[in-house]
N, C-alpha and C. Protein backbone atom coordinates (compact mmCIF):
# COMPACT_ATOMS: atom_id res chain seq x y z
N UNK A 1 3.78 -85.84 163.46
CA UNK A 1 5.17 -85.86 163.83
C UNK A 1 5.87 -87.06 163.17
N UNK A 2 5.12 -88.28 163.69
CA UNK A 2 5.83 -89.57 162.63
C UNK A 2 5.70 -89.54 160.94
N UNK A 3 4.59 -88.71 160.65
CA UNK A 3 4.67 -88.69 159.18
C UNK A 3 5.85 -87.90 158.94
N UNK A 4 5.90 -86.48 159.43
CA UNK A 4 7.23 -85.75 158.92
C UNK A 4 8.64 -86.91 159.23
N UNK A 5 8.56 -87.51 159.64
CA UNK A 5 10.23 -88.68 159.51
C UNK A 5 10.34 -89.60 158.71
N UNK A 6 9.05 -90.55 158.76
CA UNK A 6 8.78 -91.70 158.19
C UNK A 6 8.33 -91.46 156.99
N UNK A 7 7.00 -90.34 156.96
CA UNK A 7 6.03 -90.70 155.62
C UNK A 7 4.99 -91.31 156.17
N UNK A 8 3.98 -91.16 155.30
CA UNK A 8 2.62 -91.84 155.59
C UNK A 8 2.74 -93.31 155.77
N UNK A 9 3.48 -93.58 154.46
CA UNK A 9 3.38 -95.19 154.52
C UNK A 9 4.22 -95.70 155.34
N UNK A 10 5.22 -95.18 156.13
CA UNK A 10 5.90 -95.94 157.08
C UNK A 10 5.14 -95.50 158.95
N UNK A 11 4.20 -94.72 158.51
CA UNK A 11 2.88 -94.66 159.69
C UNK A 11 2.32 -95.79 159.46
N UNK A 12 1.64 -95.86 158.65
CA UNK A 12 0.83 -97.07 158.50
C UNK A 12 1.83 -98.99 158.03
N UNK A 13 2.98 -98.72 157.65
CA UNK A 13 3.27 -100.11 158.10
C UNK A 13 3.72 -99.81 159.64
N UNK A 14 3.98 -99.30 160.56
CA UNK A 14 4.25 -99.14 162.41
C UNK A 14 3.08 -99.73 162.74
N UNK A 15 2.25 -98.76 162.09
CA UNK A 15 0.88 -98.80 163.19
C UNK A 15 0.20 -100.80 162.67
N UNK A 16 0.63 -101.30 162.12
CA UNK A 16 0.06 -102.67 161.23
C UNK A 16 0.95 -103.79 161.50
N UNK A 17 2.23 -103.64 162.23
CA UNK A 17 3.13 -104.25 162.95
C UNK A 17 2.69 -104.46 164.69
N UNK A 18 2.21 -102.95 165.10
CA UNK A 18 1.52 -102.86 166.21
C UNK A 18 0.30 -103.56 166.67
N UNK A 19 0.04 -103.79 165.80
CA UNK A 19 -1.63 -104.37 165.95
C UNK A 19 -1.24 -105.60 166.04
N UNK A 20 -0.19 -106.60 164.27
CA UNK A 20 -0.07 -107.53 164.51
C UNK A 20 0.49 -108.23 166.10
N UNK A 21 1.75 -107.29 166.24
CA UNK A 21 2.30 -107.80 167.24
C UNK A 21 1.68 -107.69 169.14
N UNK A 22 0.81 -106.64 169.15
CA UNK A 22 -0.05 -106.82 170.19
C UNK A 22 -1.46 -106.97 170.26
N UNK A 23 -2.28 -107.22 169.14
CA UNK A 23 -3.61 -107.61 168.87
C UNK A 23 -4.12 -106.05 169.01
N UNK A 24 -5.24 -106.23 168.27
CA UNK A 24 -6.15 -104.99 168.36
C UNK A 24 -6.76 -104.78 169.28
N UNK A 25 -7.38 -105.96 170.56
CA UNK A 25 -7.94 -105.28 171.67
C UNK A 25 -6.82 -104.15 172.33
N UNK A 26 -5.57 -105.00 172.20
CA UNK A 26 -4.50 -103.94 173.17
C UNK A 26 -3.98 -102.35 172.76
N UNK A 27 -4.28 -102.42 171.54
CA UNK A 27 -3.97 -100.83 170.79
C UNK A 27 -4.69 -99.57 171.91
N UNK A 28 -5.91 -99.99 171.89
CA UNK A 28 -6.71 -98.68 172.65
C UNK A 28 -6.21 -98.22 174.13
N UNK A 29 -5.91 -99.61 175.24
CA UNK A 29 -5.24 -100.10 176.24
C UNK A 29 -3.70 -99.03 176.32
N UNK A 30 -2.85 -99.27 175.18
CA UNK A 30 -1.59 -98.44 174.69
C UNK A 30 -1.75 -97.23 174.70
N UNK A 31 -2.95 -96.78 173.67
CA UNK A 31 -2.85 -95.51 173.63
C UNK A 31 -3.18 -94.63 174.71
N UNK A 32 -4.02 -95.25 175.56
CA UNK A 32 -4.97 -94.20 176.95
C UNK A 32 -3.63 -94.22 178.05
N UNK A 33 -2.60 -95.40 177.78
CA UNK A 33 -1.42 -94.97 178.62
C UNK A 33 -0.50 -93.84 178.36
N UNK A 34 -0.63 -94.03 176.46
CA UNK A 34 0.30 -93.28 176.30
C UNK A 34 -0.04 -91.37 176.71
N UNK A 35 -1.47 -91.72 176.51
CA UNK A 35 -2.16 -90.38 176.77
C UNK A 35 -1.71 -89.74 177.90
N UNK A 36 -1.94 -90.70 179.19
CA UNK A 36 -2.10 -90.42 180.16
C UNK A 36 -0.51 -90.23 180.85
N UNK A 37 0.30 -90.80 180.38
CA UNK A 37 1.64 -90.52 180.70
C UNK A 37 2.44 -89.12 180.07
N UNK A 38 1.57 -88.88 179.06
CA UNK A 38 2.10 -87.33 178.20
C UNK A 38 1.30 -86.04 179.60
N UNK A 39 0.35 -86.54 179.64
CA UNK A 39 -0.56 -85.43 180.61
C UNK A 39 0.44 -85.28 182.07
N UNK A 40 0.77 -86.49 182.50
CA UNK A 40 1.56 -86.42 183.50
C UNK A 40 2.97 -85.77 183.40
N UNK A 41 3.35 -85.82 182.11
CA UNK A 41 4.75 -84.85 181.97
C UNK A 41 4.85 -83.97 181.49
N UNK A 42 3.56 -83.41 180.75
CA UNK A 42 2.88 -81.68 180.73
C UNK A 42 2.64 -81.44 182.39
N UNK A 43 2.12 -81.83 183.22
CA UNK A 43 1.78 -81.61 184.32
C UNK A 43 3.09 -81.39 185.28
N UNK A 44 4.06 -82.21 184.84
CA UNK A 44 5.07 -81.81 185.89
C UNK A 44 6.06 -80.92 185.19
N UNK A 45 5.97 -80.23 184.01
CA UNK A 45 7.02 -79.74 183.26
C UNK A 45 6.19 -78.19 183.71
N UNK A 46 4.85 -78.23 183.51
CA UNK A 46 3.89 -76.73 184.16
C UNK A 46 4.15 -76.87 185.66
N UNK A 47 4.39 -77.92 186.65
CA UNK A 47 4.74 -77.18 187.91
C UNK A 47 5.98 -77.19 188.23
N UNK A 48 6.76 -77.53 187.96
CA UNK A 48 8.33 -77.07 187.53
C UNK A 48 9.07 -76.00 187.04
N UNK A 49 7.76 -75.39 185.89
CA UNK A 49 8.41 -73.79 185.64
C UNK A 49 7.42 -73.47 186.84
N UNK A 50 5.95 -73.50 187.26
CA UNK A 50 5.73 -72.68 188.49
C UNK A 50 6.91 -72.44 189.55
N UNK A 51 7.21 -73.53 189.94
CA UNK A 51 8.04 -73.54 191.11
C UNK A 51 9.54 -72.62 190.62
N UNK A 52 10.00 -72.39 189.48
CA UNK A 52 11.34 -71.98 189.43
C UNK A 52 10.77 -70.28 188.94
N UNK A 53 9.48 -70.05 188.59
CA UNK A 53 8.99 -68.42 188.75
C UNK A 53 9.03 -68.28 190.08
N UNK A 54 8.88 -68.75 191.33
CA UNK A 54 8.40 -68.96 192.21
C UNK A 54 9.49 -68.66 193.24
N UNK A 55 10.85 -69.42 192.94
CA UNK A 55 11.98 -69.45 193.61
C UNK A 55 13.49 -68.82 193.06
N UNK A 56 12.40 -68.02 191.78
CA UNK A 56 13.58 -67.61 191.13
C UNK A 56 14.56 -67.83 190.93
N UNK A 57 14.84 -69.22 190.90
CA UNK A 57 15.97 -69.99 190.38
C UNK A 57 15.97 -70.08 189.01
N UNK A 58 16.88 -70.17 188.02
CA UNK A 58 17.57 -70.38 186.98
C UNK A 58 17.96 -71.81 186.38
N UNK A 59 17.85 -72.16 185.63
CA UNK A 59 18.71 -73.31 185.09
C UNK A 59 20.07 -73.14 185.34
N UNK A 60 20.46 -71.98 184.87
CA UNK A 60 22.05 -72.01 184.84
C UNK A 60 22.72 -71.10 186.29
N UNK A 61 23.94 -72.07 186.30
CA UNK A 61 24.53 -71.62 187.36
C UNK A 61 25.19 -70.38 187.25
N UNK A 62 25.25 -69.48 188.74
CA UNK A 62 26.01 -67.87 188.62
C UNK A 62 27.09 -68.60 187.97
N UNK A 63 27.56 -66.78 187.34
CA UNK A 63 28.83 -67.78 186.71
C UNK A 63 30.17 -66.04 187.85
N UNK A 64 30.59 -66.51 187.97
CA UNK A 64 31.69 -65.98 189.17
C UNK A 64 32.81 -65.05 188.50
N UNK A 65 33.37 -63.64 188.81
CA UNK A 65 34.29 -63.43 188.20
C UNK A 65 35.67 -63.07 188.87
């Protein structure tokens, strides 16, 4: 995804800024959050459409004539 914007090489100067600026123990630390915070908003975006199959609610409001 960052290559299609940036390019390779502007992946790899991010990711080499990252390191400098938070050390390499902390990279791995970053990423298992970042992991774990994506899982949590797959998780609530899958029980969110459950619940609106569920209650047959709509995004959009009736519209009145």
């Amino acid at each position: 995804m960052l290559a299609d914007i940036f390019g390779m090489d502007g992946v790899l100067v991010v990711i080499v800024i990252v390191a400098v600026l938070f050390g390499a123990s902390a990279i791995p630390k970053l990423a298992r959050n970042l992991g774990a915070a994506r899982s949590e908003f797959e998780k609530g975006m899958k029980e969110s459409a459950a619940a609106k199959e569920t209650d047959g609610s709509s995004t959009h409001p009736p519209t009145g004539t």
